[in-house]
C-alpha atoms as a PDB file:
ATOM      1  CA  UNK A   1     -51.536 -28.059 -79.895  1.00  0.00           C
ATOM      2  CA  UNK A   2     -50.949 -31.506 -78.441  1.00  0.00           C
ATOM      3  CA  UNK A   3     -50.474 -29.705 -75.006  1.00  0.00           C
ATOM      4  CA  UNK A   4     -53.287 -27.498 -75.159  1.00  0.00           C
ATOM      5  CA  UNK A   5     -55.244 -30.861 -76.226  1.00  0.00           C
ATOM      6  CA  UNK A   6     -54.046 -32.429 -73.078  1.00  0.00           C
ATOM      7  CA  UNK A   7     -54.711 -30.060 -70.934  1.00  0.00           C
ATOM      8  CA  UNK A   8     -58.185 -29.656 -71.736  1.00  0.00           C
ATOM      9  CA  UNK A   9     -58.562 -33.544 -71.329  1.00  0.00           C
ATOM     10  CA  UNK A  10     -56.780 -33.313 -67.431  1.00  0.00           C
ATOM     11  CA  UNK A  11     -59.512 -30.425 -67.032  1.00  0.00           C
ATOM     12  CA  UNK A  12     -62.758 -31.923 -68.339  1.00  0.00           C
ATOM     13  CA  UNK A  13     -62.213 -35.676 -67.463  1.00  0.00           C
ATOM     14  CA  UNK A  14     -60.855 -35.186 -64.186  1.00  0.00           C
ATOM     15  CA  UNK A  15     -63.592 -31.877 -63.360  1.00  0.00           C
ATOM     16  CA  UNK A  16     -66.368 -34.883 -64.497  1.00  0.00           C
ATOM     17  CA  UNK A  17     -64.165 -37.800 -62.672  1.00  0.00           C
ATOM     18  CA  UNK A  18     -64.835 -35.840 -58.999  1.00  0.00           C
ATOM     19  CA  UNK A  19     -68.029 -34.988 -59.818  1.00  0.00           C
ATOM     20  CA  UNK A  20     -68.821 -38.854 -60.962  1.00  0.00           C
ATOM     21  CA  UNK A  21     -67.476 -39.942 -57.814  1.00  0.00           C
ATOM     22  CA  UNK A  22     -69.633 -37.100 -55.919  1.00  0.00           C
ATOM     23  CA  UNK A  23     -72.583 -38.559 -57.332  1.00  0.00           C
ATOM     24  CA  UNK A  24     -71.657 -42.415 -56.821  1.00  0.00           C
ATOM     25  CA  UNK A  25     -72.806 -42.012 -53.214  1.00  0.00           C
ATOM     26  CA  UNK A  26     -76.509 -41.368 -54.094  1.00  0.00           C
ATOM     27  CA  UNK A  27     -76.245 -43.741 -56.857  1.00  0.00           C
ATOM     28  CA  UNK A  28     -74.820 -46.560 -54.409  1.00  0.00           C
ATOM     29  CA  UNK A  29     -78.302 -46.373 -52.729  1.00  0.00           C
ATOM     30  CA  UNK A  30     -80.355 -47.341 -55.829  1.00  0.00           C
ATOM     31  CA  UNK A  31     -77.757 -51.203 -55.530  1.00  0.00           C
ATOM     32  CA  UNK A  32     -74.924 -52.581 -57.067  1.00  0.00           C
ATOM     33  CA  UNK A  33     -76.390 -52.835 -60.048  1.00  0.00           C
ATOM     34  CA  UNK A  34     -76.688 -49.018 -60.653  1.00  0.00           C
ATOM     35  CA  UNK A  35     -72.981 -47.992 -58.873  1.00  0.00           C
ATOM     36  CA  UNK A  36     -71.561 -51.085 -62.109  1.00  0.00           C
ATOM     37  CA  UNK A  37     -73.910 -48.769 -64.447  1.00  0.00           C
ATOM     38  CA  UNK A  38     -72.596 -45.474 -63.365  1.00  0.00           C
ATOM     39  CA  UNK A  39     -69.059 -46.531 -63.240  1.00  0.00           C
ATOM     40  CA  UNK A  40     -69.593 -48.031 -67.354  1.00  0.00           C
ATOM     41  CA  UNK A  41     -70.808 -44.485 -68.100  1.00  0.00           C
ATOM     42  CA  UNK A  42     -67.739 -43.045 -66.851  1.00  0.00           C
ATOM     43  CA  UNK A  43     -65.257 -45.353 -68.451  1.00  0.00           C
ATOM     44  CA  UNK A  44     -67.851 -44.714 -71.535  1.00  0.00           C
ATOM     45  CA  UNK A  45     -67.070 -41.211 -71.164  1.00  0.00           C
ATOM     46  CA  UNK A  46     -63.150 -41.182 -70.478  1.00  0.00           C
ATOM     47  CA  UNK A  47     -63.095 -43.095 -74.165  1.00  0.00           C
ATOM     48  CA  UNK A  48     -65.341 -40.104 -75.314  1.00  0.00           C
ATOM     49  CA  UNK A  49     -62.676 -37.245 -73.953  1.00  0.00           C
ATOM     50  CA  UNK A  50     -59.785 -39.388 -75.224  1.00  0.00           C
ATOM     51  CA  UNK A  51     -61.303 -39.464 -78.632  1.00  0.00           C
ATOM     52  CA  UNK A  52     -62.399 -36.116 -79.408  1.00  0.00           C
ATOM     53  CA  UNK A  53     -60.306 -34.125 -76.767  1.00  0.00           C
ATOM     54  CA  UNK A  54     -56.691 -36.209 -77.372  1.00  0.00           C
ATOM     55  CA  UNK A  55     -57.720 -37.264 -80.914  1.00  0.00           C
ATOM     56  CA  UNK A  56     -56.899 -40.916 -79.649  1.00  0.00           C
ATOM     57  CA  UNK A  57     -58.828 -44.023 -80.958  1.00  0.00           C
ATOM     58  CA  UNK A  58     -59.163 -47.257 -79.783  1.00  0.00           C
ATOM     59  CA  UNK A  59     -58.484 -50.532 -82.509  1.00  0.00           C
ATOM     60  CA  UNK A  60     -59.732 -53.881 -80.168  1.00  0.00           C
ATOM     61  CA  UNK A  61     -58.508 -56.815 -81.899  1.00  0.00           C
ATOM     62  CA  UNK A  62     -59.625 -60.177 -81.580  1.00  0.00           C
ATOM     63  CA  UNK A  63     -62.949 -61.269 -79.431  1.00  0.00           C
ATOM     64  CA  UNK A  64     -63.280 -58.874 -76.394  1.00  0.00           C
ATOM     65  CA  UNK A  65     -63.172 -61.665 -73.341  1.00  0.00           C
ATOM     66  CA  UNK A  66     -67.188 -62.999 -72.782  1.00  0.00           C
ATOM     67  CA  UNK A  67     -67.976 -64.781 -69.745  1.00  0.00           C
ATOM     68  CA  UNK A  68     -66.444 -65.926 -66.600  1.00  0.00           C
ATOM     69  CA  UNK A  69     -62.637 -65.818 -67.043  1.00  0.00           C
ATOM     70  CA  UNK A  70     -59.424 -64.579 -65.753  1.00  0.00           C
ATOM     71  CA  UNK A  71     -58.297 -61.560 -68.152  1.00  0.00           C
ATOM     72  CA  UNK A  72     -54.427 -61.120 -67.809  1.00  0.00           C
ATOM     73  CA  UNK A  73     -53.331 -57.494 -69.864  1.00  0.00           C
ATOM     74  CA  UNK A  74     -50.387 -55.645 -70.573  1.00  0.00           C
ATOM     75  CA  UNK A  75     -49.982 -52.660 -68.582  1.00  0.00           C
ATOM     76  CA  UNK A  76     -48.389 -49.360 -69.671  1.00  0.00           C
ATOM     77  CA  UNK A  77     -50.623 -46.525 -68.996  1.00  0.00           C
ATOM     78  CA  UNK A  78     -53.574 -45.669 -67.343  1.00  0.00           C
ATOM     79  CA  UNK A  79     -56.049 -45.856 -70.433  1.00  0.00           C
ATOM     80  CA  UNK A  80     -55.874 -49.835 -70.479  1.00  0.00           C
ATOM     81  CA  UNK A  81     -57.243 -50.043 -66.879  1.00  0.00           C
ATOM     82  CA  UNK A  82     -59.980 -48.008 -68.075  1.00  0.00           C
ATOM     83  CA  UNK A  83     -61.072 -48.899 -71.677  1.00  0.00           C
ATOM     84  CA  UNK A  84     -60.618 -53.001 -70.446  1.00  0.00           C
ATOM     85  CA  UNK A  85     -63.979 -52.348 -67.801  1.00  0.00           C
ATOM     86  CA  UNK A  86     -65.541 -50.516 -70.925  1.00  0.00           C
ATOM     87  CA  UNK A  87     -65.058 -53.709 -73.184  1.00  0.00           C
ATOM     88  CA  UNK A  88     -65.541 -56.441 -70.606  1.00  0.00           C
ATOM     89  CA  UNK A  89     -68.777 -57.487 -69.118  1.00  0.00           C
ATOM     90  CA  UNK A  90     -68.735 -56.096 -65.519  1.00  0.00           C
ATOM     91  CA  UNK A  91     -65.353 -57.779 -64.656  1.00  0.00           C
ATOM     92  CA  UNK A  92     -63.649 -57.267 -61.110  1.00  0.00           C
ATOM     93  CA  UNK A  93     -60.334 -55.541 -60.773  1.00  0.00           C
ATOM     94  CA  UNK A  94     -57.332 -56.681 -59.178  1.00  0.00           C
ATOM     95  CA  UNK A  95     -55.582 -53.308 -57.852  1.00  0.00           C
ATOM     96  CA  UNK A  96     -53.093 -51.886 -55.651  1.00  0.00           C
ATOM     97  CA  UNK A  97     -54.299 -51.282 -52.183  1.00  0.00           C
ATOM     98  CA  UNK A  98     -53.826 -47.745 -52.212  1.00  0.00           C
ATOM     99  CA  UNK A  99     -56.280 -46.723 -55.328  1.00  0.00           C
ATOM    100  CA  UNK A 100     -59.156 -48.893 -53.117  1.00  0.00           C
ATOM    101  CA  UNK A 101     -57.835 -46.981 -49.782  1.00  0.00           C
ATOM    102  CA  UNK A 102     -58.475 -43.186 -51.669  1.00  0.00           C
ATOM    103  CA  UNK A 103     -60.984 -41.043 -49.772  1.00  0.00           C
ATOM    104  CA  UNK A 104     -64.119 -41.425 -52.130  1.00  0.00           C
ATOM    105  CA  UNK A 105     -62.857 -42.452 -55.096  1.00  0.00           C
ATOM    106  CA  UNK A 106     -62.116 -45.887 -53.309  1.00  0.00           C
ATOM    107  CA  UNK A 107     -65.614 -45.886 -52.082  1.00  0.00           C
ATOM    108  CA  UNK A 108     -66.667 -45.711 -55.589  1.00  0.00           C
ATOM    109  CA  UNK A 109     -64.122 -49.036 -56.756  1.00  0.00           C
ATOM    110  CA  UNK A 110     -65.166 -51.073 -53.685  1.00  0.00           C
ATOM    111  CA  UNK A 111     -69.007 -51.157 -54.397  1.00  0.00           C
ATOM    112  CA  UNK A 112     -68.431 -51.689 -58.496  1.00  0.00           C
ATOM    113  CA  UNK A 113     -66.111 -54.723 -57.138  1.00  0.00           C
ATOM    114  CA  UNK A 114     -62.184 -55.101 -56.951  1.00  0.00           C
ATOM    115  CA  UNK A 115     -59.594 -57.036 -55.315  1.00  0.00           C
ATOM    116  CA  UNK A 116     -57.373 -54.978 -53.230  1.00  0.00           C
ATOM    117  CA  UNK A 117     -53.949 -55.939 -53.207  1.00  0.00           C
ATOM    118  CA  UNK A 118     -50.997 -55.141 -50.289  1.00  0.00           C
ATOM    119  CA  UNK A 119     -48.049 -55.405 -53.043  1.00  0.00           C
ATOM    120  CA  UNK A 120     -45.655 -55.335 -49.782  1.00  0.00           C
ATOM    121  CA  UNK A 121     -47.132 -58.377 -48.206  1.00  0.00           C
ATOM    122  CA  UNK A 122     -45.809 -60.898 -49.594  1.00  0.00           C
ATOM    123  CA  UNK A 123     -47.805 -64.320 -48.645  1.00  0.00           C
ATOM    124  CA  UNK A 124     -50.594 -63.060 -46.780  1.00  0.00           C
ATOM    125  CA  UNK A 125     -51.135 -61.136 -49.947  1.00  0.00           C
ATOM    126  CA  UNK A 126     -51.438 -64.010 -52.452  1.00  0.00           C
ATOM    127  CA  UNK A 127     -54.092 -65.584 -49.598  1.00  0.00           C
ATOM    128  CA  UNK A 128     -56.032 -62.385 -49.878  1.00  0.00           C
ATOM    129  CA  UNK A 129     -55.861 -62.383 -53.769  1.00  0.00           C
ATOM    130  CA  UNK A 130     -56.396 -65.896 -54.334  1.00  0.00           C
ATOM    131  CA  UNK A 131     -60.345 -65.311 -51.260  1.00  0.00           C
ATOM    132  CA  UNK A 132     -61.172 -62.596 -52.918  1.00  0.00           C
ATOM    133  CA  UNK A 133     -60.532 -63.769 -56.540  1.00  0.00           C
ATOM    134  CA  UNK A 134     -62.829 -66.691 -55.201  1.00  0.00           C
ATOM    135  CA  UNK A 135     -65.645 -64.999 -53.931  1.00  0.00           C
ATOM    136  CA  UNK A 136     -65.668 -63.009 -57.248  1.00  0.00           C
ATOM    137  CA  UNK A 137     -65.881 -65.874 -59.595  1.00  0.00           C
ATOM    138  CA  UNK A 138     -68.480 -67.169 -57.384  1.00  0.00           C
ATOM    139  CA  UNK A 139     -70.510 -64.681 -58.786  1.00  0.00           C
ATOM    140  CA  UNK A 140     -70.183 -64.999 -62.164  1.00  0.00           C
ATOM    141  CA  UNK A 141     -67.887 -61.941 -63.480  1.00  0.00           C
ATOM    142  CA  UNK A 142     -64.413 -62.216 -65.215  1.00  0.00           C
ATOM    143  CA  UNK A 143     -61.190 -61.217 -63.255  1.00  0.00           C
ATOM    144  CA  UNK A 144     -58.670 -58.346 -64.842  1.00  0.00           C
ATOM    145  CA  UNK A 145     -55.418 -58.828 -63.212  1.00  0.00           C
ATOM    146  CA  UNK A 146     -52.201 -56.686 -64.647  1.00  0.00           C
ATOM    147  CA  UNK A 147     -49.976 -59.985 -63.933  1.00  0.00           C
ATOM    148  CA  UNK A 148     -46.515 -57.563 -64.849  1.00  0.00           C
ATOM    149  CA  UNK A 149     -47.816 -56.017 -61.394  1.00  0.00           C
ATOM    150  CA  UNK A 150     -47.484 -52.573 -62.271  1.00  0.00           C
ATOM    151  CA  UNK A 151     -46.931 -50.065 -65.235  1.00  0.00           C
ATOM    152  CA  UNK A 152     -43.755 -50.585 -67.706  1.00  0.00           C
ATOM    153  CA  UNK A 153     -42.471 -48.600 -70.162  1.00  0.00           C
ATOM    154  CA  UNK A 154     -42.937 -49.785 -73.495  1.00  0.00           C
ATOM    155  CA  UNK A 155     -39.931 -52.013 -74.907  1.00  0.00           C
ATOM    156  CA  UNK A 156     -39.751 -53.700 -71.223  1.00  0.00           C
ATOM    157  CA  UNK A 157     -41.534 -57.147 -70.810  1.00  0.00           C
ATOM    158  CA  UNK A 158     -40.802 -58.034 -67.041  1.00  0.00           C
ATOM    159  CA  UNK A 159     -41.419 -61.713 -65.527  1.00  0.00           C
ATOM    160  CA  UNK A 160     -44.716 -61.900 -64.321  1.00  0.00           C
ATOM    161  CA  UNK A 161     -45.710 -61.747 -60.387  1.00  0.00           C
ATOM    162  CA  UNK A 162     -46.046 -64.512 -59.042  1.00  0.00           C
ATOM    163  CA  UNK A 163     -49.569 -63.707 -57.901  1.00  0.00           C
ATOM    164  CA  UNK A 164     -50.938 -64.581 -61.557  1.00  0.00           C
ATOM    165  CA  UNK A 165     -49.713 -68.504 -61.253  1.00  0.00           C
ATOM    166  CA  UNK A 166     -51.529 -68.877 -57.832  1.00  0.00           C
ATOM    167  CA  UNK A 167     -54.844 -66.917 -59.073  1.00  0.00           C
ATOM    168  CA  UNK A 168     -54.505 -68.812 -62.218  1.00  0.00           C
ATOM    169  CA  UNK A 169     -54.346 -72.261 -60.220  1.00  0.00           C
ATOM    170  CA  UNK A 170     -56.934 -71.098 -57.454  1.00  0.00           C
ATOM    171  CA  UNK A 171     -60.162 -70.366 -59.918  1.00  0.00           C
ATOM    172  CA  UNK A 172     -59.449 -72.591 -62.661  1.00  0.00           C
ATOM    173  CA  UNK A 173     -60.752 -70.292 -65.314  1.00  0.00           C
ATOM    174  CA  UNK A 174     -59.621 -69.925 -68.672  1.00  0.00           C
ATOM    175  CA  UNK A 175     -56.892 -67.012 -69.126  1.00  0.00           C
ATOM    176  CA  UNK A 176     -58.010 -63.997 -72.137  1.00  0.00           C
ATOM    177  CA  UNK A 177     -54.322 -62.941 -72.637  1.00  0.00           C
ATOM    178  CA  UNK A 178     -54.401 -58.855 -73.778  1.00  0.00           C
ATOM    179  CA  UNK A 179     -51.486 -57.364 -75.403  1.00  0.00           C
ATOM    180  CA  UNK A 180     -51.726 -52.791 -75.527  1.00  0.00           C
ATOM    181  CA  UNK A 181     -49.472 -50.325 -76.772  1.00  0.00           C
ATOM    182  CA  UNK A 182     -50.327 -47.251 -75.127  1.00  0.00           C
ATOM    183  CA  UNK A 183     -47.342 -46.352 -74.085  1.00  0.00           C
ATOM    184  CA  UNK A 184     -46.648 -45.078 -77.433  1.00  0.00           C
ATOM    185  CA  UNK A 185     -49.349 -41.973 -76.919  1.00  0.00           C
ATOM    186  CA  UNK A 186     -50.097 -41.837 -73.136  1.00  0.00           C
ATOM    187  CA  UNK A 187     -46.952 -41.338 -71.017  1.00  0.00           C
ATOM    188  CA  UNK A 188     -46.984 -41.123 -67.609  1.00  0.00           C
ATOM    189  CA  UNK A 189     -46.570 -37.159 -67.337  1.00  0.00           C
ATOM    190  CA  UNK A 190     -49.687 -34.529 -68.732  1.00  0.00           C
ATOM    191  CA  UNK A 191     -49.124 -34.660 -72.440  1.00  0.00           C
ATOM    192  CA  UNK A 192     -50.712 -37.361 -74.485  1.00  0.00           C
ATOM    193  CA  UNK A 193     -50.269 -37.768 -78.650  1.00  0.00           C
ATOM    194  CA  UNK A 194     -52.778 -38.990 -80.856  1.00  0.00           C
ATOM    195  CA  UNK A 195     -53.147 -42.046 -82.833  1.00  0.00           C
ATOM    196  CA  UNK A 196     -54.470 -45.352 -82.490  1.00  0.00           C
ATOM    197  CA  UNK A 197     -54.392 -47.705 -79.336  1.00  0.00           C
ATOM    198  CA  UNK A 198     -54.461 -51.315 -79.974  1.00  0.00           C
ATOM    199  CA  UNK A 199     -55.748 -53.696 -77.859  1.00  0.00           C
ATOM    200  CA  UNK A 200     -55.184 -57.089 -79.053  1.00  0.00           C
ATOM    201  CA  UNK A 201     -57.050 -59.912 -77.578  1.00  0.00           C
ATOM    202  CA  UNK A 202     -55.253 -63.418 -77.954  1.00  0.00           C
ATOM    203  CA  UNK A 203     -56.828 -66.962 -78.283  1.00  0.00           C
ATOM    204  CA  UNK A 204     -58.125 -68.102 -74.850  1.00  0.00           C
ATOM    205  CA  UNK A 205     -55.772 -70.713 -72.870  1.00  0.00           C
ATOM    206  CA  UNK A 206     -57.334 -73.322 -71.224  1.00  0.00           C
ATOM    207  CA  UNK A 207     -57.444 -73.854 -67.326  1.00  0.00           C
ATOM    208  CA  UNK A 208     -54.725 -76.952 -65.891  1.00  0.00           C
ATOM    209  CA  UNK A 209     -51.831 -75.700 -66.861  1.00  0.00           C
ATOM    210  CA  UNK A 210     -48.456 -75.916 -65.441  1.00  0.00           C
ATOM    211  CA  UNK A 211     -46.966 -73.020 -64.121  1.00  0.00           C
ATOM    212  CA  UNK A 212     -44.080 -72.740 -66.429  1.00  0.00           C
ATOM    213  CA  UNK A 213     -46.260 -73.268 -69.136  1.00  0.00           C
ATOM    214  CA  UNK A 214     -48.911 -70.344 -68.383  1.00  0.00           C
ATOM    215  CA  UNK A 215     -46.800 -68.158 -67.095  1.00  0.00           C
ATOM    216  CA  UNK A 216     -44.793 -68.529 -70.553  1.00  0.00           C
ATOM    217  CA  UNK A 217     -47.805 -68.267 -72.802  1.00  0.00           C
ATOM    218  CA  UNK A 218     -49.141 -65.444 -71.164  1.00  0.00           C
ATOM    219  CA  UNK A 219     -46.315 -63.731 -70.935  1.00  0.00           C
ATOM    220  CA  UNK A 220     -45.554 -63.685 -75.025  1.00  0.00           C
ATOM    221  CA  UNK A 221     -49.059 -63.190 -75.820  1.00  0.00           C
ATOM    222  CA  UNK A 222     -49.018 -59.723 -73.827  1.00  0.00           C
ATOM    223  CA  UNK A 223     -45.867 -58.953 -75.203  1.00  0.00           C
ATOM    224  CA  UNK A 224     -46.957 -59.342 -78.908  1.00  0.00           C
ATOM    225  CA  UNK A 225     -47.508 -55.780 -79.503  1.00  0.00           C
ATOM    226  CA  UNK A 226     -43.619 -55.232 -77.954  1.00  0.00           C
ATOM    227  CA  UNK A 227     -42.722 -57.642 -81.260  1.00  0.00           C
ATOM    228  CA  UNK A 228     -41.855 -56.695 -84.718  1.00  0.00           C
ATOM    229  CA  UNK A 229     -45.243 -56.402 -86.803  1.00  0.00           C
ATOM    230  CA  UNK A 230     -43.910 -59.580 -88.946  1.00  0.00           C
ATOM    231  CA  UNK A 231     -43.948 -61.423 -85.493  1.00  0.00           C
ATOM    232  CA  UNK A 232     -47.358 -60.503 -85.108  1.00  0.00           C
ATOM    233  CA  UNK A 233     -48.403 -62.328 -88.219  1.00  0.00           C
END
């Protein structure tokens, strides 16, 4: 059942996904507003599929992050990068070049705003990160930003990229620290189990730091959900 449940999930939200970004093209002409509108709707509608077609729900914890600030979450599966644009107010993404290089689709994630990241490129690609972050705070929105750098299994809490510390010093925003356990349910092959997804929103950490010290809060508060649930307490 779990299979069959997954595979009508692949079919439906990705069928609607191609479609979505089809239609983004007409919808690009009506301004940015509308393209941030349409892409809400689908991340609206990917938590719609995963509820009723996986049977998985979605427990946010804490205050969602409000305002301009630099949102630094756990990453283990795709449904994070998702459901975090669904609960956050219109933030910009920081992503791996490639996604914002796809035919289309990266059409789509340029005009509802991300930063593109070159993972390979070392220096040049913290300059680009820390511009871009810039110009995106300059416009009032929050920054996501997977500071791991990438996808990890669940048990493994990595050192973070060192990306994070100079984004975190460049905007001077406070840091929404978001712990997930997806991993759990969504693997990285078809099938996906049910249950509950917990996003867990931390307290907010204020802007200054040192970067030992934010690097080192950050990286337990992501990690909660990796903890015994008496740790959690």
């Amino acid at each position: 059942m779990t299979f069959l449940r997954s595979l009508a999930f692949a079919i439906i939200f990705y069928s609607w996904t191609v479609v979505a970004v089809l239609l983004s093209f007409p919808v690009s002409l009506l301004g940015t507003p509308a393209i941030r509108a349409w892409a809400h709707g689908w991340a609206r509608f990917h938590r719609w599929c995963a509820a009723f077609l996986l049977g998985i729900r979605t427990r946010v914890e804490g205050e969602p992050p409000d305002g301009a600030v630099l949102v630094a979450a756990k990453h283990q599966s795709m449904f994070e990068t998702i459901e975090m644009v669904r609960i956050s107010d219109l933030p910009v993404i920081v992503i791996k070049r490639e996604l914002a290089d796809m035919p289309l689709f990266g059409f789509m994630t340029r005009r509802y705003g991300v930063i593109a990241v070159e993972r390979s490129a070392g220096a040049k690609a913290l300059r680009a990160l820390v511009e871009e972050g810039k110009r995106a705070v300059a416009t009032g929105r929050s920054v996501i930003i997977y500071p791991e750098g990438t996808r990890v299994r669940v048990g493994e809490t990595p050192a973070l990229k060192s990306g994070f510390a100079a984004l975190y010093r460049a905007l001077g925003l406070p840091v929404v620290p978001v712990a997930v356990d997806s991993g759990r349910l969504w693997g990285r092959g078809l099938v996906h189990c049910p249950g509950t997804i917990t996003l867990l929103v931390g307290d907010v950490i204020p802007p200054g730091l040192k970067r030992d010290e934010i690097e080192g809060r950050v990286h337990a508060a992501i990690n909660r959900l990796e903890l015994a649930p008496q740790a959690r307490a």
